[in-house]
Each structure stands twice: as C-alpha cells, then as structure tokens.
C-alpha atoms as a PDB file:
ATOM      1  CA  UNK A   1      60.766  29.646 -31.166  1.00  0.00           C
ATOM      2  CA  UNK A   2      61.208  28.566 -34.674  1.00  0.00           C
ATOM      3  CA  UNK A   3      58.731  28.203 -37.211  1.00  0.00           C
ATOM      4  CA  UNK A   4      57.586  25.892 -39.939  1.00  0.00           C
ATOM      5  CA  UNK A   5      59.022  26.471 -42.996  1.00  0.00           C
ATOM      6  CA  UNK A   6      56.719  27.453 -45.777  1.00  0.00           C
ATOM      7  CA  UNK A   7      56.103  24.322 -48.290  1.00  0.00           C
ATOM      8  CA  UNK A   8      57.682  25.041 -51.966  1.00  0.00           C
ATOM      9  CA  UNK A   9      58.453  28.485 -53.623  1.00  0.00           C
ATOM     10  CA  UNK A  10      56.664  27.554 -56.351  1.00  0.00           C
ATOM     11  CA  UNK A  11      54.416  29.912 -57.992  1.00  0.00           C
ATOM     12  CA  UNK A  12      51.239  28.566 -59.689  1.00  0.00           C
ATOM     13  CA  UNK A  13      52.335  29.724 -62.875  1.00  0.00           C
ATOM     14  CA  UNK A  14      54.915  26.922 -63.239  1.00  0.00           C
ATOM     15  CA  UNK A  15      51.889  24.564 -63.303  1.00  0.00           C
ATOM     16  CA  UNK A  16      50.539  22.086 -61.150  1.00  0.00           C
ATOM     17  CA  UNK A  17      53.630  19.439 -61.021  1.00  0.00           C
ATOM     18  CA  UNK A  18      56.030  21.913 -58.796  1.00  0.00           C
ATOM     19  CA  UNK A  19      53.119  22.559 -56.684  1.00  0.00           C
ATOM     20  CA  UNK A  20      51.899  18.446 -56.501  1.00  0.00           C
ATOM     21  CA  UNK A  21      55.647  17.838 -55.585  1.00  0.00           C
ATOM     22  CA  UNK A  22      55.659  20.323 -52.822  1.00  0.00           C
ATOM     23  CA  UNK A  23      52.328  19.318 -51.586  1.00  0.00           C
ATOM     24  CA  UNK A  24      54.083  15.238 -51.278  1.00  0.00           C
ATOM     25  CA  UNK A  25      57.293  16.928 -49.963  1.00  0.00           C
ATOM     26  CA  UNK A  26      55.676  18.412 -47.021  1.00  0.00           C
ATOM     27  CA  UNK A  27      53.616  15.163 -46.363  1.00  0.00           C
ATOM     28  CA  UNK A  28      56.847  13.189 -46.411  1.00  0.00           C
ATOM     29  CA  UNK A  29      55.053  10.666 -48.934  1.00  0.00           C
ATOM     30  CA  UNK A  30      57.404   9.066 -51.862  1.00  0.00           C
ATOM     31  CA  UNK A  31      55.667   9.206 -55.298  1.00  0.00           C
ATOM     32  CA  UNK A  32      55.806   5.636 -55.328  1.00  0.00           C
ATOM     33  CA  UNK A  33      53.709   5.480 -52.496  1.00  0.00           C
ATOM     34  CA  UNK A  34      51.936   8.441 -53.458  1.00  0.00           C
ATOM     35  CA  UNK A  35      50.972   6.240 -56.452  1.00  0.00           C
ATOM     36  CA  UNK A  36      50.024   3.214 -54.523  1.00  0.00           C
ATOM     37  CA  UNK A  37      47.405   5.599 -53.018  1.00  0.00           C
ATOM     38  CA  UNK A  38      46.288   7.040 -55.727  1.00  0.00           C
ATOM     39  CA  UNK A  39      45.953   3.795 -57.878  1.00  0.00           C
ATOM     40  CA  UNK A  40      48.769   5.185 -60.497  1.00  0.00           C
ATOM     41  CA  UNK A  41      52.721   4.839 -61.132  1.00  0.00           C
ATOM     42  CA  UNK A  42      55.505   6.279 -59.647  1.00  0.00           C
ATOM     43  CA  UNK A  43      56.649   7.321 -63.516  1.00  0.00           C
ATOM     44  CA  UNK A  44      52.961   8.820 -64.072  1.00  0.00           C
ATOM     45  CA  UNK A  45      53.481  11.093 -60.784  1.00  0.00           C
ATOM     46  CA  UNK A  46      57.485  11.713 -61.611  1.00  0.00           C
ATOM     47  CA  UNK A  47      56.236  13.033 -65.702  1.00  0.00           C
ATOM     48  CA  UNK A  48      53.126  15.192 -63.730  1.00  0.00           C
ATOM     49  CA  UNK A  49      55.695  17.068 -61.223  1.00  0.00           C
ATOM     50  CA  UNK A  50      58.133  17.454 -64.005  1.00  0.00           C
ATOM     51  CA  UNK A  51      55.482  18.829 -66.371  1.00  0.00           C
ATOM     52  CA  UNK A  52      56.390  16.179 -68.661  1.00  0.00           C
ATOM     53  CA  UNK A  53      52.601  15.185 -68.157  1.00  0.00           C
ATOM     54  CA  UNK A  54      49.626  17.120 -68.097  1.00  0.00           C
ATOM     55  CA  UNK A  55      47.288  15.398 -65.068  1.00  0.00           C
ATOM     56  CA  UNK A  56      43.315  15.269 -66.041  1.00  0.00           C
ATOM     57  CA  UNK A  57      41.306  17.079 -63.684  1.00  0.00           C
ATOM     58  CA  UNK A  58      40.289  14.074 -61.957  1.00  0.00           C
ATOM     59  CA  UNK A  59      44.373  13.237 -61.162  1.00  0.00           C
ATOM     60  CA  UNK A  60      44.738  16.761 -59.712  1.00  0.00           C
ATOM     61  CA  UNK A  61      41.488  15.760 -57.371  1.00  0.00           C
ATOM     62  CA  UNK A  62      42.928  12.128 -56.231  1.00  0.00           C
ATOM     63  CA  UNK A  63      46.053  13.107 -55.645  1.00  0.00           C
ATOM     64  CA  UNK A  64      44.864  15.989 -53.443  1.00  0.00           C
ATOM     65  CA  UNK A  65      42.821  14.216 -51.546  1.00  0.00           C
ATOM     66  CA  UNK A  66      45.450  11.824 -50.773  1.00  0.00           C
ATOM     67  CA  UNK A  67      48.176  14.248 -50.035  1.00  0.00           C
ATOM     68  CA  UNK A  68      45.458  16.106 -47.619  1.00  0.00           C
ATOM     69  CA  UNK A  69      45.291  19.362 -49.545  1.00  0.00           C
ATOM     70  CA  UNK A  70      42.979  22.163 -48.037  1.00  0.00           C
ATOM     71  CA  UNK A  71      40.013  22.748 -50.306  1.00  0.00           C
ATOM     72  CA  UNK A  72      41.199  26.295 -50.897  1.00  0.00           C
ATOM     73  CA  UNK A  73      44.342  24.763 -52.376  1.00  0.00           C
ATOM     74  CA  UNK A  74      42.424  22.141 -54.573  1.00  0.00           C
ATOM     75  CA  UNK A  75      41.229  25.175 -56.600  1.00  0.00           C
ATOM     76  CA  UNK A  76      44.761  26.294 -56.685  1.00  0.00           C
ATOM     77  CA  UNK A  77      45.888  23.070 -58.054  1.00  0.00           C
ATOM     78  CA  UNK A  78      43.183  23.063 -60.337  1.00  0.00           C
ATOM     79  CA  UNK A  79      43.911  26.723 -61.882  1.00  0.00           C
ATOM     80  CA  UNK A  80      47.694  25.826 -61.963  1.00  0.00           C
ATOM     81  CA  UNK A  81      46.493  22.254 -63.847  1.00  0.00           C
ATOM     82  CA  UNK A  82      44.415  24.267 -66.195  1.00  0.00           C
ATOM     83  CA  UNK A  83      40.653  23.488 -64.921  1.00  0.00           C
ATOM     84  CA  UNK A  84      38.042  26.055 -63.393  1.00  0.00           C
ATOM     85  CA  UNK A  85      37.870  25.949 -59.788  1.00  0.00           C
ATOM     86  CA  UNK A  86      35.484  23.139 -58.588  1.00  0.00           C
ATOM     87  CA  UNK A  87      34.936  24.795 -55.175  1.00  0.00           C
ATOM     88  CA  UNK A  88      33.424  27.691 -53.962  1.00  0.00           C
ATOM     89  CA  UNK A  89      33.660  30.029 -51.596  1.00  0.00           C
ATOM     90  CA  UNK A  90      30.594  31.260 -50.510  1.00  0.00           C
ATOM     91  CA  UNK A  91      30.188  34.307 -47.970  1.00  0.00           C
ATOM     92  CA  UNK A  92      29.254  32.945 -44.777  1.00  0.00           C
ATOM     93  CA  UNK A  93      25.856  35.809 -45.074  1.00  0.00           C
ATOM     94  CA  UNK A  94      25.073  34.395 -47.840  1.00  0.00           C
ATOM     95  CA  UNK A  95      21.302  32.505 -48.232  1.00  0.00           C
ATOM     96  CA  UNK A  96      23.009  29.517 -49.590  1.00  0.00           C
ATOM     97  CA  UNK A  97      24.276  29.487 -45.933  1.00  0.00           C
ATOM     98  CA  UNK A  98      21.019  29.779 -44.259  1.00  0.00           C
ATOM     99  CA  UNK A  99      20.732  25.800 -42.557  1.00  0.00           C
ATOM    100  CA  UNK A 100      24.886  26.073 -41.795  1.00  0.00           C
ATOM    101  CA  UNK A 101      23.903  29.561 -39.644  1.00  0.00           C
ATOM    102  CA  UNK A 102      21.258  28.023 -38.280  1.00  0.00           C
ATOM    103  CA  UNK A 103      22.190  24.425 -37.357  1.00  0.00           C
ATOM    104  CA  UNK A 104      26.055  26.379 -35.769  1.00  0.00           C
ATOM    105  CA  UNK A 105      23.946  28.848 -33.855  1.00  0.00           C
ATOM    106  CA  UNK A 106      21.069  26.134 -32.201  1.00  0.00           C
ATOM    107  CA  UNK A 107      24.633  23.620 -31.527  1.00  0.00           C
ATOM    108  CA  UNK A 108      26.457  26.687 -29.477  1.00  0.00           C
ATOM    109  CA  UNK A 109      23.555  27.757 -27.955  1.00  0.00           C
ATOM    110  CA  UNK A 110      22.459  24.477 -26.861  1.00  0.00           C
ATOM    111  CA  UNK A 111      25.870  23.795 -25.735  1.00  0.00           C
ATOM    112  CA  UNK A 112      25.079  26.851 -23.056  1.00  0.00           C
ATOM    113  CA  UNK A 113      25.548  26.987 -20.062  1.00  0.00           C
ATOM    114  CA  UNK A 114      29.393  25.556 -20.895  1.00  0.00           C
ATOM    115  CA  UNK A 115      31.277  27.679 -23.803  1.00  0.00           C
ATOM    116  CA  UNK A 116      31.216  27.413 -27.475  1.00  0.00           C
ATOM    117  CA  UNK A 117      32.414  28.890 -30.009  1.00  0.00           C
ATOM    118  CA  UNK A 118      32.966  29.094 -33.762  1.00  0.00           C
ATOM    119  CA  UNK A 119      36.168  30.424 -35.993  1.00  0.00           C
ATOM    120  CA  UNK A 120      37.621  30.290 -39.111  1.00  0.00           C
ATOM    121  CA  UNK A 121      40.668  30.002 -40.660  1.00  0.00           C
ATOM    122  CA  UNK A 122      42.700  32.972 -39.918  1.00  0.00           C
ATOM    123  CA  UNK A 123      40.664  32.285 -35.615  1.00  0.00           C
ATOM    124  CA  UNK A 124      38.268  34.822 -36.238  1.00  0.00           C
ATOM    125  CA  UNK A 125      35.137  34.620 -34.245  1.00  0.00           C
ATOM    126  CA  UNK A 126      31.929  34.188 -36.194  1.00  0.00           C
ATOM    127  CA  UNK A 127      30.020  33.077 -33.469  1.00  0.00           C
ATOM    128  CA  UNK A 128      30.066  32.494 -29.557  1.00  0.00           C
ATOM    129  CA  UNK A 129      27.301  31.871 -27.122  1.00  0.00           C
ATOM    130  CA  UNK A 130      27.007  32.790 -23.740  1.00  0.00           C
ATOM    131  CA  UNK A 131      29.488  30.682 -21.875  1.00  0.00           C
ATOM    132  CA  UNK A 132      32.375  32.665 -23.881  1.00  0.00           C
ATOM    133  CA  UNK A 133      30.871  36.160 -23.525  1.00  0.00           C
ATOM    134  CA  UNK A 134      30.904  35.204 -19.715  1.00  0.00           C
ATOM    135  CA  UNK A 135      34.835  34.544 -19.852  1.00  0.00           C
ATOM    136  CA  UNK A 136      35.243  37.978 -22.145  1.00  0.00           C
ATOM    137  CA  UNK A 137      33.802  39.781 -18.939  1.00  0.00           C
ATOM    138  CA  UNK A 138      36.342  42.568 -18.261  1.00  0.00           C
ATOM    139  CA  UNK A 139      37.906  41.906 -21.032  1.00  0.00           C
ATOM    140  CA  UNK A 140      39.493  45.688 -22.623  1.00  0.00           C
ATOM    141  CA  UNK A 141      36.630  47.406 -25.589  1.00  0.00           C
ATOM    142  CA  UNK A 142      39.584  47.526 -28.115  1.00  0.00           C
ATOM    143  CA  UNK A 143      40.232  43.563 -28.066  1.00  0.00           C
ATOM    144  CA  UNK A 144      36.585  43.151 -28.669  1.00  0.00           C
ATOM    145  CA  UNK A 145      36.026  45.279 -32.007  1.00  0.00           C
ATOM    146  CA  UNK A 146      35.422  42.605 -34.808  1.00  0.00           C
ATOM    147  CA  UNK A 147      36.691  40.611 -36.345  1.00  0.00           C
ATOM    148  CA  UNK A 148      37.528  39.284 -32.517  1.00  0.00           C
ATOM    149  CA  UNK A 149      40.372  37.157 -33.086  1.00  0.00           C
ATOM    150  CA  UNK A 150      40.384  34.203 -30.778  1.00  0.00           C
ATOM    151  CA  UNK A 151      43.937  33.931 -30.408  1.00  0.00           C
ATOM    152  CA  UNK A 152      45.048  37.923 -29.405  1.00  0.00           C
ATOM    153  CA  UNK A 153      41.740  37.413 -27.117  1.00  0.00           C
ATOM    154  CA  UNK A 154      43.480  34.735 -25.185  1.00  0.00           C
ATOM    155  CA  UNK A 155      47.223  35.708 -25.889  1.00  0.00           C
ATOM    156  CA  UNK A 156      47.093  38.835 -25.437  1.00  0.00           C
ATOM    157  CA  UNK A 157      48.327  40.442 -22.526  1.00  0.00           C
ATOM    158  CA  UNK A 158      45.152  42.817 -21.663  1.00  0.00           C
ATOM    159  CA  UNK A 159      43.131  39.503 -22.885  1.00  0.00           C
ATOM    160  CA  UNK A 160      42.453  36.512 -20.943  1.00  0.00           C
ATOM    161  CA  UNK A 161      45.904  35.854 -20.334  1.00  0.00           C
ATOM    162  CA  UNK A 162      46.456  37.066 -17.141  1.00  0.00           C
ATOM    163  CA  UNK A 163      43.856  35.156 -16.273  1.00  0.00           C
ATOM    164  CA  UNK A 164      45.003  32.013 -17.094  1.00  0.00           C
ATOM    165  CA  UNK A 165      46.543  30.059 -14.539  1.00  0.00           C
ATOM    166  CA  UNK A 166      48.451  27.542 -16.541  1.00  0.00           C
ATOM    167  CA  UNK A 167      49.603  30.048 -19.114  1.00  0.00           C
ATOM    168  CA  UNK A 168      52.516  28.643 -20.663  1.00  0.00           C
ATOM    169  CA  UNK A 169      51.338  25.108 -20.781  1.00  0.00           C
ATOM    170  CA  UNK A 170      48.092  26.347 -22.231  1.00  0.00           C
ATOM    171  CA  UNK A 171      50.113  29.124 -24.542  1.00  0.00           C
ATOM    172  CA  UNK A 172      52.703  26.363 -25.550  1.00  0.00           C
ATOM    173  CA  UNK A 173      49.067  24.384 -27.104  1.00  0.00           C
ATOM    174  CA  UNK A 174      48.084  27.316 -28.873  1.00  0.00           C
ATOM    175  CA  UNK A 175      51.335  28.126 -30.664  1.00  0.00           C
ATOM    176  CA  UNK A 176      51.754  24.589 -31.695  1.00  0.00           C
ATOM    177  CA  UNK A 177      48.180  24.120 -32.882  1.00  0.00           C
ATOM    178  CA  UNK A 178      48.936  27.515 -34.964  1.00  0.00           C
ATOM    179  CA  UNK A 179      52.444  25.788 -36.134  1.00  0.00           C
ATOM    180  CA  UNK A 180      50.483  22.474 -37.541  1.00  0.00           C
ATOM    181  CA  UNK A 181      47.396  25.084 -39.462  1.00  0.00           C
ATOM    182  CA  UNK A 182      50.978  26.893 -41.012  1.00  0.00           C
ATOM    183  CA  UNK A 183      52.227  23.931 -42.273  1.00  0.00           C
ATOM    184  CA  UNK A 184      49.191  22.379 -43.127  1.00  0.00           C
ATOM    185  CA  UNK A 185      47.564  25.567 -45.146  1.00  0.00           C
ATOM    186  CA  UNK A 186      50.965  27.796 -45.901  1.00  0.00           C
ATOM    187  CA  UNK A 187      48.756  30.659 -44.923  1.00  0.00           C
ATOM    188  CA  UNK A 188      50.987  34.099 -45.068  1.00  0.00           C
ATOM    189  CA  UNK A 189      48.187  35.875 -42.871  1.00  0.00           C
ATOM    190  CA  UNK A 190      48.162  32.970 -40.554  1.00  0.00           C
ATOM    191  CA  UNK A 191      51.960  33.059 -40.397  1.00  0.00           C
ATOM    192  CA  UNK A 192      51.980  37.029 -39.483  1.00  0.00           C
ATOM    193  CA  UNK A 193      48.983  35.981 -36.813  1.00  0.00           C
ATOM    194  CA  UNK A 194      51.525  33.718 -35.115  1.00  0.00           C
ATOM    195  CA  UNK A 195      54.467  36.375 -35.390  1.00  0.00           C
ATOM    196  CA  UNK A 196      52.415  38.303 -33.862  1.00  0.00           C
ATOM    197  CA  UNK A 197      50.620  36.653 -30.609  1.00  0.00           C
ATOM    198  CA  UNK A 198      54.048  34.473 -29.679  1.00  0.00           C
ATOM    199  CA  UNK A 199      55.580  37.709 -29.736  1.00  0.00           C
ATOM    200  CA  UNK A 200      53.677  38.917 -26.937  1.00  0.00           C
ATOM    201  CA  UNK A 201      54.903  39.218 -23.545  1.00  0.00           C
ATOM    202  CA  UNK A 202      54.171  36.695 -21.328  1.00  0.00           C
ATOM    203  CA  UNK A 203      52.121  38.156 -17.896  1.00  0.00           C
ATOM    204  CA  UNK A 204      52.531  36.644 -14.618  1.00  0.00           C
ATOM    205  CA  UNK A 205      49.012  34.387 -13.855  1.00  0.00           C
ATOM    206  CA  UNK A 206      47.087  36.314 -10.631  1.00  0.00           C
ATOM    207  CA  UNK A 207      47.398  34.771  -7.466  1.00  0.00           C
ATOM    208  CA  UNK A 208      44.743  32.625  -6.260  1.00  0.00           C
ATOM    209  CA  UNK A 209      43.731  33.180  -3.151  1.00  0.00           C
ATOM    210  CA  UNK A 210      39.658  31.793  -3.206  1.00  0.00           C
ATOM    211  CA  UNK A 211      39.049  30.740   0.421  1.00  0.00           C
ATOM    212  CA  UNK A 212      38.269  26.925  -0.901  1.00  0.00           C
ATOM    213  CA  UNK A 213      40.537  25.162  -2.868  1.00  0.00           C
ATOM    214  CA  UNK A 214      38.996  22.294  -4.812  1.00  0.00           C
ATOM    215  CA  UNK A 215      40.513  18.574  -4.522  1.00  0.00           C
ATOM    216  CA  UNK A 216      42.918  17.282  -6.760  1.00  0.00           C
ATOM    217  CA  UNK A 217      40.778  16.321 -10.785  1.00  0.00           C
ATOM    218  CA  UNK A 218      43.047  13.269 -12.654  1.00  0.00           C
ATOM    219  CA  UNK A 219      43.006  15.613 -15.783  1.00  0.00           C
ATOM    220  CA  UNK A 220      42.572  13.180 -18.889  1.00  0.00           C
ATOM    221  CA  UNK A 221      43.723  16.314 -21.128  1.00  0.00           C
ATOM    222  CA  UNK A 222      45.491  19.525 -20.935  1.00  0.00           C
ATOM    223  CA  UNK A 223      42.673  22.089 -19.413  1.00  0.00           C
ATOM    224  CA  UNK A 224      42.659  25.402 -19.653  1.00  0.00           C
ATOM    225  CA  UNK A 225      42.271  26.587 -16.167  1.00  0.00           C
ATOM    226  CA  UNK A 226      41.151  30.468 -15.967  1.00  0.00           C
ATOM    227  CA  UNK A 227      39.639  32.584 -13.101  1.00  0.00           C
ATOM    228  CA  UNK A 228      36.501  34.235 -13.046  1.00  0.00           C
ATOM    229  CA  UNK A 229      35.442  36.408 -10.498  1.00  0.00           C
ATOM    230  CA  UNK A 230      37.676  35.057  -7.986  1.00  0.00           C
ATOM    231  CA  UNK A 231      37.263  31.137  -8.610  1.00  0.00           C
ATOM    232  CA  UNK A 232      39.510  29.363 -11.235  1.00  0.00           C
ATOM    233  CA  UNK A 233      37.370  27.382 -13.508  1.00  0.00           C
ATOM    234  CA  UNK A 234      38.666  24.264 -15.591  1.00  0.00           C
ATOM    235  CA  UNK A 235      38.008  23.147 -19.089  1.00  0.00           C
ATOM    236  CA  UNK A 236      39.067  21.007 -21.790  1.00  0.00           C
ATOM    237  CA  UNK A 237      38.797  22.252 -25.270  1.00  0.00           C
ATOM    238  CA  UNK A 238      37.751  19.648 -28.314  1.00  0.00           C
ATOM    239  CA  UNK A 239      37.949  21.303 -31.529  1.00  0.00           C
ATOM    240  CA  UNK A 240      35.695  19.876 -34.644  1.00  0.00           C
ATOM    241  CA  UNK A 241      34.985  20.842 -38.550  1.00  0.00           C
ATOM    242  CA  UNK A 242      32.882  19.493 -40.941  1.00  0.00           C
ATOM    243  CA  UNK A 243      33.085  16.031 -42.726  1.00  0.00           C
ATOM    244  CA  UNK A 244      33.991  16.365 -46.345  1.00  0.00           C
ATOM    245  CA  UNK A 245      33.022  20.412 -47.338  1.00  0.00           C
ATOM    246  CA  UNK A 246      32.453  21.312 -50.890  1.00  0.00           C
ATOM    247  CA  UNK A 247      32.689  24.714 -49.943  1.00  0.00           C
ATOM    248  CA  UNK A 248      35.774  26.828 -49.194  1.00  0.00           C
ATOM    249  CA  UNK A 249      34.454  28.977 -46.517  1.00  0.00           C
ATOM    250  CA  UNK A 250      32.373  25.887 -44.812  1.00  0.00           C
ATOM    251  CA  UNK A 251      35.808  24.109 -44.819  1.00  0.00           C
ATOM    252  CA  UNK A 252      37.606  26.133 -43.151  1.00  0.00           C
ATOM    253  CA  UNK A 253      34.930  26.883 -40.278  1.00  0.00           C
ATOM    254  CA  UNK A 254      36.255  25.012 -37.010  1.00  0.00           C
ATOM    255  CA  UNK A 255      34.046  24.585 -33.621  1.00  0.00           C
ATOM    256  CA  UNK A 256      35.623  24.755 -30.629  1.00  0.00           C
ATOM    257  CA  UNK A 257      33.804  23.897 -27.227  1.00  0.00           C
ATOM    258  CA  UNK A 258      34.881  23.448 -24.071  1.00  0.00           C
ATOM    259  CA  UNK A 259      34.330  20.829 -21.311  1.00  0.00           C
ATOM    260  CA  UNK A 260      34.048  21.448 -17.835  1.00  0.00           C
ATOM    261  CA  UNK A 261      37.231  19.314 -16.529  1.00  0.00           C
ATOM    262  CA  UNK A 262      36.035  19.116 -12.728  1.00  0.00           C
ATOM    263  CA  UNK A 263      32.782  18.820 -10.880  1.00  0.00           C
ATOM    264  CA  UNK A 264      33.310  22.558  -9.197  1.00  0.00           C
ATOM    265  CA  UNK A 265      33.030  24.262 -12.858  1.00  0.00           C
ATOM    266  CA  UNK A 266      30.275  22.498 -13.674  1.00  0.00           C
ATOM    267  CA  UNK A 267      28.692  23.564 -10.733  1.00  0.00           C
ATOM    268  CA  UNK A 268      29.141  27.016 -11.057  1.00  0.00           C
ATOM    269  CA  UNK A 269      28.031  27.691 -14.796  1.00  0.00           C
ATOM    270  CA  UNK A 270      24.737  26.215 -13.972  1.00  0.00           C
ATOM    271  CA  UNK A 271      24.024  28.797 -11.411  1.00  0.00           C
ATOM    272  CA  UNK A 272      25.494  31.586 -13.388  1.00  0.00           C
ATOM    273  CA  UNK A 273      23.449  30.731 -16.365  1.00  0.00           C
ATOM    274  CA  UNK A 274      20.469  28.684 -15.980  1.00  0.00           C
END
C-alpha cells in the first residue's frame, strides 16, 4: 500500500516562505487564490515564499488558517517567521485542564451503556468508559499497558481483530483515516504508527455460528461489526474535536463514539450495563 508523501523538505531554518509554499502545495491552492482568501496579492504571497518578504505575524496567522494548518504547526510557522509561539501546549494533567477533564469524562460516561472514547494525536487513549472496556474483554495484558494505542488495539492481531467480522473493510477505514492525519499533520511518529499496524498480518474473522441470526439492517455507514461473547454486535463510529482550540494539546484531542447500527446491539448493551 503506498503512502502519502511527506509535504516539503524544508527545514524551519530556511524561514517561513519554503514552509507557507509547502503548506499551499499540499492543499493544491494557487497563491493567487491563496490570496483571494486571504485578502492579499498573488505577488505579496510569491515575495513571502521566496523570502523576498518578511510576513507580519498576523500574515503567518491568516494564511494558516486558510491553508488549514494544525495548531502545532502555526507555532512552527511562527518560530520559522520570527514570532514567539502564540499557542500552547498544555499537559492534559494540568489544572488549567480541569473543566476539559471533566466535561470529556461526564460526555463518555454519559454516553454509557454504548462506547466512547477519547485519543489524541498519535491514537493514544486518554480516556474510555465502560462500553470500550467491555469490547477490551479478553483482550492480551501486554496490548493494554499504557499508553493503549487505539489503533494496535484494534489492528493488532492478538487485539480485537480477530474479532472483527468485516476486517478488511473496517481495516481498509482505519489505514485511510491514518493516510489523511499523515498528510494533514506530516507527523514522523504517526507515519512509523501506520508502518507499523498495516504491516500486521491480517487474521481470519471467527466463524459465527450464534443460534439466531439477526435480519438484514440497511447500513447508512460502514459499521464495525465485532463479536462479543458469541453475538456479533454492530456500530457506527462518528469521530469529533473541538471547535477552534487555542491550545495544542486540546487540538489535537479527538472523540470517537460509537452508534449501535441495529436494534439487536442496542438491545444487548442495555442489559449488559444498565
């Protein structure tokens, strides 16, 4: 399977312009409509990748927001341009924190009995509630060490993947929601992640042989269908993050929770935990 090429070879030592221009290569955006966008010229952009023009600290901000830059690369830009970092990164322990922990926590646990989770950047768990502790039953000690990685956990083949009966559909969504976080944060430890869990062998989904066979569910998006104790349970996963972040670490937190996809699921988690 190939993989996405990494965005520019630029270093952040040649200043911001190779960096800006790799940033609009890898969008596929022009600089004249880069410019358009960011209410300047296609000459202004052409002197600021060329380092024929030294962007203010506001440029560096509009034209990252426009070209969708992660917030950890907005300080990069802004270090390469000159300027202090205008976002921090605060540990998620941190008291600063206290209302994020709190509100994530009540949201998964309130999304109980169904499964919820939160991860960040590089898919490591920093929270689950009881729905995904549920699916992690049997699930081999050394997987489970922190950080728990939600990706080996479900790629891995002493991890939920034998469990899952649609495997390599539900693999092939994985790997290409890894490929679009690659291109879209030209993350090196996020790239070796990926070499790592597509590299992994692919085991054969058990047989399922449950007495009752639920009827046919009209899907409305890929579900991740996994057994559990003998019955094969069906979800659909919805992944969200928070609206505008000012903070590095709150940026890159993602929730991920996951829909009971047929009337049979929903059945069962209610009775497993009221």
């Amino acid at each position: 399977m190939t993989m996405v090429p990494s965005a520019t070879a630029a270093r952040p030592d040649q200043g911001a312009g190779p960096l800006l221009r790799a940033w609009r290569e890898q969008r596929r955006v022009s600089q004249l409509e880069l410019a358009l966008r960011a209410d300047s010229s296609a000459r202004h952009i052409s002197f600021i990748e060329t380092g024929r023009s030294r962007p203010s600290e506001e440029m560096v901000l509009r034209l990252a927001e426009h070209l969708d830059v992660p917030v950890r690369e907005r300080n990069a830009l802004l270090l390469a341009a000159g300027y202090a970092p205008r976002f921090p990164e605060t540990p998620l322990d941190d008291p600063a924190l206290d209302a994020l922990r709190e509100g994530i926590e009540r949201l998964i646990q309130g999304y109980e009995p169904y499964p919820a989770l939160v991860f960040d950047a590089a898919y490591h768990v920093v929270a689950a509630n009881r729905g995904i502790m549920m699916l992690l039953d049997g699930v081999p000690e050394s997987l489970l060490r922190p950080p728990l990685n939600t990706m080996r956990l479900t790629l891995h083949p002493e991890g939920l993947a034998p469990r899952i009966r649609n495997l390599r559909e539900w693999r092939g969504h994985l790997l290409e929601q890894m490929r679009r976080q690659i291109a879209l944060r030209r993350s090196e430890s996020l790239r070796e992640l990926y070499e790592e869990v597509s590299a992994y062998p692919v085991p054969a989904p058990e047989t399922d042989d449950s007495p009752e066979q639920p009827d046919p569910v009209p899907y409305f998006a890929l579900p991740m269908r996994i057994e559990h104790e003998g019955r094969t349970l069906s979800f659909i996963s919805s992944t969200s993050t928070f609206n505008t972040p000012m903070d590095v670490t709150v940026a890159e937190l993602a929730i991920e929770t996951f829909l009971p996809a047929d009337p049979s699921t929903v059945k069962y988690l209610h009775s497993l935990l009221p």
